[in-house]
Protein backbone atom coordinates (compact mmCIF):
# COMPACT_ATOMS: atom_id res chain seq x y z
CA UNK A 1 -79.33 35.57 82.16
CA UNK A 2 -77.46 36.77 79.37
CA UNK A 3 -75.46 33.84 76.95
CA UNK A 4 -72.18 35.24 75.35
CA UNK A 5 -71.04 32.95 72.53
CA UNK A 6 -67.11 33.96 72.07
CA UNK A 7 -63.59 32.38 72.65
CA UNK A 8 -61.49 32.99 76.26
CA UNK A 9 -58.70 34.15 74.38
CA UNK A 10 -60.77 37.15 72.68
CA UNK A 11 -60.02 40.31 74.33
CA UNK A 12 -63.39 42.12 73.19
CA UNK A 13 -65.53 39.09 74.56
CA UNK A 14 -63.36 39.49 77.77
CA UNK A 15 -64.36 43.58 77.91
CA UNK A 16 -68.10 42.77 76.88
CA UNK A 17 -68.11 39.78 79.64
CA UNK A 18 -66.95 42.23 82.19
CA UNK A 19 -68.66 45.29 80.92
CA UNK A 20 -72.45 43.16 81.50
CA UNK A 21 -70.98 42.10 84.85
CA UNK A 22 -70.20 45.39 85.57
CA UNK A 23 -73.73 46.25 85.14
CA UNK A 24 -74.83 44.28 87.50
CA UNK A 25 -75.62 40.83 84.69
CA UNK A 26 -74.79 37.42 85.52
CA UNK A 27 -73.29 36.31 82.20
CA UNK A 28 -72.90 32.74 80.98
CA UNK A 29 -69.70 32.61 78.96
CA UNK A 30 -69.35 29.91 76.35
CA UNK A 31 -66.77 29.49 74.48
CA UNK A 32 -67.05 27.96 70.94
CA UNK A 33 -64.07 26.44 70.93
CA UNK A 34 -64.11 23.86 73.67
CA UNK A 35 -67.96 23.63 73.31
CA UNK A 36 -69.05 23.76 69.78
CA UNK A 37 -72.34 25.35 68.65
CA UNK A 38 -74.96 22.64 67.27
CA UNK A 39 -75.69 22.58 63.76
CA UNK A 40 -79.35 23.89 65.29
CA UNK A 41 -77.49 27.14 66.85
CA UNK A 42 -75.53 28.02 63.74
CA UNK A 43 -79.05 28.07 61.68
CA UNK A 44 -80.06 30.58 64.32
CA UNK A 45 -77.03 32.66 64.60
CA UNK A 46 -77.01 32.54 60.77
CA UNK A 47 -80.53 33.49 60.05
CA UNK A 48 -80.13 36.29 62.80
CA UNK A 49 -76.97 37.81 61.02
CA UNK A 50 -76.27 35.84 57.67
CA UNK A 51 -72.80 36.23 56.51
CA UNK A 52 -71.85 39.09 58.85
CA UNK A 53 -71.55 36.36 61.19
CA UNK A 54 -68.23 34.92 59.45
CA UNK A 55 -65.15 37.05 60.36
CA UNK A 56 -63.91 37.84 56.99
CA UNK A 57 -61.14 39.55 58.34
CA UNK A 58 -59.46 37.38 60.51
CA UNK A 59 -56.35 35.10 59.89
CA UNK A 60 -58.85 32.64 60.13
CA UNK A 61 -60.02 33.07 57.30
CA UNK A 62 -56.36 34.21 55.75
CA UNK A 63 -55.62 31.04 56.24
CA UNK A 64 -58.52 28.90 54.36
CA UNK A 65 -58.01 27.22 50.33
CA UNK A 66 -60.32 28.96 48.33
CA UNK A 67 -61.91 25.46 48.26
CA UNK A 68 -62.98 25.94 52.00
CA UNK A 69 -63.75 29.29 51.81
CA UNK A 70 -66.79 28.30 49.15
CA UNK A 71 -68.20 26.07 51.69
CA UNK A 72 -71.81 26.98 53.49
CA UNK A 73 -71.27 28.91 56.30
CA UNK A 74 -72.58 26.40 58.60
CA UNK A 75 -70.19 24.03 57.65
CA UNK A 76 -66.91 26.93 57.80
CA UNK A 77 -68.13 27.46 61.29
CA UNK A 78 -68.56 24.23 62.50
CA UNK A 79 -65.27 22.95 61.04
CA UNK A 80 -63.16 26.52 62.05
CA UNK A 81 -65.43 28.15 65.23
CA UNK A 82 -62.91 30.98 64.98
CA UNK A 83 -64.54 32.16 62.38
CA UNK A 84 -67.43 33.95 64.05
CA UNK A 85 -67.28 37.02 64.56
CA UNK A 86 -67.93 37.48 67.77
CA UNK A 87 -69.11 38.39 70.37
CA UNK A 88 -72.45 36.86 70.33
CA UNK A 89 -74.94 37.77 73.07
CA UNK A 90 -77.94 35.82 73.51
CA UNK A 91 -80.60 37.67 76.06
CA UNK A 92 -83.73 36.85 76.10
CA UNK A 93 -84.72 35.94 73.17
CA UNK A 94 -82.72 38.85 71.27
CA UNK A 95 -79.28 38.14 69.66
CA UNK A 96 -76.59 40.71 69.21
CA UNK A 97 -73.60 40.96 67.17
CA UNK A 98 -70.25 42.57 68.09
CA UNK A 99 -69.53 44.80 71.49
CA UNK A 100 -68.52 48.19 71.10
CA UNK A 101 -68.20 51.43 73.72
């Protein structure tokens, strides 16, 4: 069963939630912000996508000190779990990054 790492308030991890249901997928939906990913998970996600993985584009991360923004990444994304870019789709094994059409 498919794992999609995202926030409730994101409207493209709502359409790629629904889209997977829609094909006929049972989809865990987790979201970040009320349950954090493990130091253990960010290594994953991070090895899987490196710094792609950290929305650079988001007011997020308009809204960091340059201080913070020097941090590691598994340290940005532990202390602001916005930050990910998102979604991220965990099936089987295999990781993905983003939903589009």
């Amino acid at each position: 069963m498919p794992v999609l790492y995202g926030l409730k308030a994101c409207d493209t991890c709502r359409k790629a939630a629904k889209a997977l249901e829609n094909a006929g997928r049972d989809v865990t939906f987790r979201d970040v912000r009320s349950e954090p990913l493990s130091r253990d998970e960010l290594a994953v996600f991070l090895e899987a996508f490196g710094d792609s993985l950290i929305n650079t584009r988001s007011t997020t991360w308009r809204g960091l000190s340059d201080e913070e923004r020097l941090l590691p990444p598994t340290e940005l994304l532990a202390g602001h779990p916005a930050l990910m870019k998102r979604p991220v789709i965990e099936d089987g094994g295999t990781l993905t990054l983003g939903w589009d059409k």
